[in-house]
C-alpha atoms as a PDB file:
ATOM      1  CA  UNK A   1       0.000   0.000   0.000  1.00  0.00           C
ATOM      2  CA  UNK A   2       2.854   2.192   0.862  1.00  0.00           C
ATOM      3  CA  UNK A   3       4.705   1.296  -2.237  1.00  0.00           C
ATOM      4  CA  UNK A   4       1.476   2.476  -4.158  1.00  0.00           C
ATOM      5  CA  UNK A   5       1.371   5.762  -2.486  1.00  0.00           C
ATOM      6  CA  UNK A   6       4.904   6.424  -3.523  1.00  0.00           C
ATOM      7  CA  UNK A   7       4.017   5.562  -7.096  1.00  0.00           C
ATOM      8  CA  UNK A   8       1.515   7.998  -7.500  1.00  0.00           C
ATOM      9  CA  UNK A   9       3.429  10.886  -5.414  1.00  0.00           C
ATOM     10  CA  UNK A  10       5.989  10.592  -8.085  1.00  0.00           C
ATOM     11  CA  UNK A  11       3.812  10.654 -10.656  1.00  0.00           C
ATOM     12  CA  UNK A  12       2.120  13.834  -9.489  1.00  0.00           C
ATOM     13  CA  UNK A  13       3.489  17.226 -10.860  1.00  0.00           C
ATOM     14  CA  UNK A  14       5.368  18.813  -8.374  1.00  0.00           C
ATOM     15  CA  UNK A  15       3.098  22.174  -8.206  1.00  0.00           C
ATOM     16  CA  UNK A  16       0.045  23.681  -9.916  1.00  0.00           C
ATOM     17  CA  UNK A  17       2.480  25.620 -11.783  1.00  0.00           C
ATOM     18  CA  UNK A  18       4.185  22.389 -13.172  1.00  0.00           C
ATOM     19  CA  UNK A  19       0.888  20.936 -14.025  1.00  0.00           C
ATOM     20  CA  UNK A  20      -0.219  23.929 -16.034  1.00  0.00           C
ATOM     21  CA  UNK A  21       2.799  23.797 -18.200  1.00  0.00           C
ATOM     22  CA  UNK A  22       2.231  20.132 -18.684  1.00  0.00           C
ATOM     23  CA  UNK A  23      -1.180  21.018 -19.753  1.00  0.00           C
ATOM     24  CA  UNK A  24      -0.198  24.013 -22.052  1.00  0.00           C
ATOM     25  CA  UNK A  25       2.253  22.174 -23.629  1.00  0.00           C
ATOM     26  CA  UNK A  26      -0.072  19.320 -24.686  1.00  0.00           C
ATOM     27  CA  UNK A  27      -2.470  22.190 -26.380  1.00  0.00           C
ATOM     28  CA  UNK A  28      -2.057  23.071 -30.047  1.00  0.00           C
ATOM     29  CA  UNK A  29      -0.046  26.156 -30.786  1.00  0.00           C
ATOM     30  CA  UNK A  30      -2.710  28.972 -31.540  1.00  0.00           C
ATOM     31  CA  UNK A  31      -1.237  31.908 -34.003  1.00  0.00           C
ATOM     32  CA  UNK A  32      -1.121  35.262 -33.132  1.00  0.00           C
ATOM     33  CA  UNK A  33      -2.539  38.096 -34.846  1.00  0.00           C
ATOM     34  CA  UNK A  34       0.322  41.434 -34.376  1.00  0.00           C
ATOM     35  CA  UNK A  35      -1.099  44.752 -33.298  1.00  0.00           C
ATOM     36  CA  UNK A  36       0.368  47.968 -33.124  1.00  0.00           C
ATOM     37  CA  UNK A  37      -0.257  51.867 -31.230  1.00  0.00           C
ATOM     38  CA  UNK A  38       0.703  55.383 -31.898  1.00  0.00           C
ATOM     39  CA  UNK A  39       3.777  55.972 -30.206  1.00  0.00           C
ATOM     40  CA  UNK A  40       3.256  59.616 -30.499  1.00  0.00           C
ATOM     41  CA  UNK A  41       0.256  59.286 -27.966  1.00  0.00           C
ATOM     42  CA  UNK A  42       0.481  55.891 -26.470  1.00  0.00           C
ATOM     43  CA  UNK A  43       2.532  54.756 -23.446  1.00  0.00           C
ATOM     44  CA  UNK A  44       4.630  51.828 -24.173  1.00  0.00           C
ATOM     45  CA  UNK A  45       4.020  48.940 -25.361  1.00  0.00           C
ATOM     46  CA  UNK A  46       3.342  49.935 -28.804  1.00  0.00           C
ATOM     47  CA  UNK A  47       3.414  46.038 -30.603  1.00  0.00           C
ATOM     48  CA  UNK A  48       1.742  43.155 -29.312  1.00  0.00           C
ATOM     49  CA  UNK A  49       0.980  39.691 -30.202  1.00  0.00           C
ATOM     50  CA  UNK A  50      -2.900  38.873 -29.346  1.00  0.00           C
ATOM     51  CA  UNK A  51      -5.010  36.324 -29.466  1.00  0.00           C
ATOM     52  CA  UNK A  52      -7.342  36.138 -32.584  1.00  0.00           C
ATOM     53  CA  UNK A  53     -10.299  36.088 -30.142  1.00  0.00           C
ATOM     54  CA  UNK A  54      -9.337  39.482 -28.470  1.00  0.00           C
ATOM     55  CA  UNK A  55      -8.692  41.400 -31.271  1.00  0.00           C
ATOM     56  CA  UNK A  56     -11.735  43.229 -31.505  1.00  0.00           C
ATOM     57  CA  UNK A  57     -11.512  44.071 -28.338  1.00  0.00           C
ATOM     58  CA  UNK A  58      -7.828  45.497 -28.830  1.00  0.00           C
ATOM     59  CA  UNK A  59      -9.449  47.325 -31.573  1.00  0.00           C
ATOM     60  CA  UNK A  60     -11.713  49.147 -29.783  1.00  0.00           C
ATOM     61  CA  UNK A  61      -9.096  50.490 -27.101  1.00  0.00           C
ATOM     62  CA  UNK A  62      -6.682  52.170 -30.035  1.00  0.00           C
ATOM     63  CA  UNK A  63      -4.680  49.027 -31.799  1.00  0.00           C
ATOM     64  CA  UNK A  64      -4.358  48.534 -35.103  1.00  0.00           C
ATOM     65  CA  UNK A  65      -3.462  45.605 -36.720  1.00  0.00           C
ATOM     66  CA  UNK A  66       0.194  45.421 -37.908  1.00  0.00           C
ATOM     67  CA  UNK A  67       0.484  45.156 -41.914  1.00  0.00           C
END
C-alpha cells in the first residue's frame, strides 16, 4: 500500500504551476494576430501579439493591426 502511495506521489506534478505547463504544452499552438499603437500618444508597449479572439476588443481600445 505504501509502495502504491509512492508511485503515484511521483507521478504527481510537483506544483500547480508544473501541471499547467504540462497542460499548455499538450495544447495546439494557436497563431497570433500582431497589433500595433501610436507611439506619439500611447505609453509603451506599442506592438503586441494577441489572441485572434481578443482582437476586436484590442481594436476598440486604439490598436491597429500590424500590416
Amino acid at each position: 500500500m505504501a509502495r502504491q502511495r509512492i508511485e503515484q506521489a511521483a507521478s504527481l506534478p510537483a506544483s500547480p504551476a508544473d501541471a499547467h505547463a504540462g497542460a499548455a504544452g499538450a495544447a495546439t499552438a494557436v497563431a497570433t494576430v500582431r497589433m500595433r499603437r501610436d507611439p506619439g500618444t500611447n505609453p509603451e508597449p506599442h506592438a503586441i501579439d494577441v489572441h485572434p479572439d481578443e482582437v476586436t476588443n484590442y481594436q476598440r481600445a486604439g490598436w491597429q493591426l500590424t500590416e
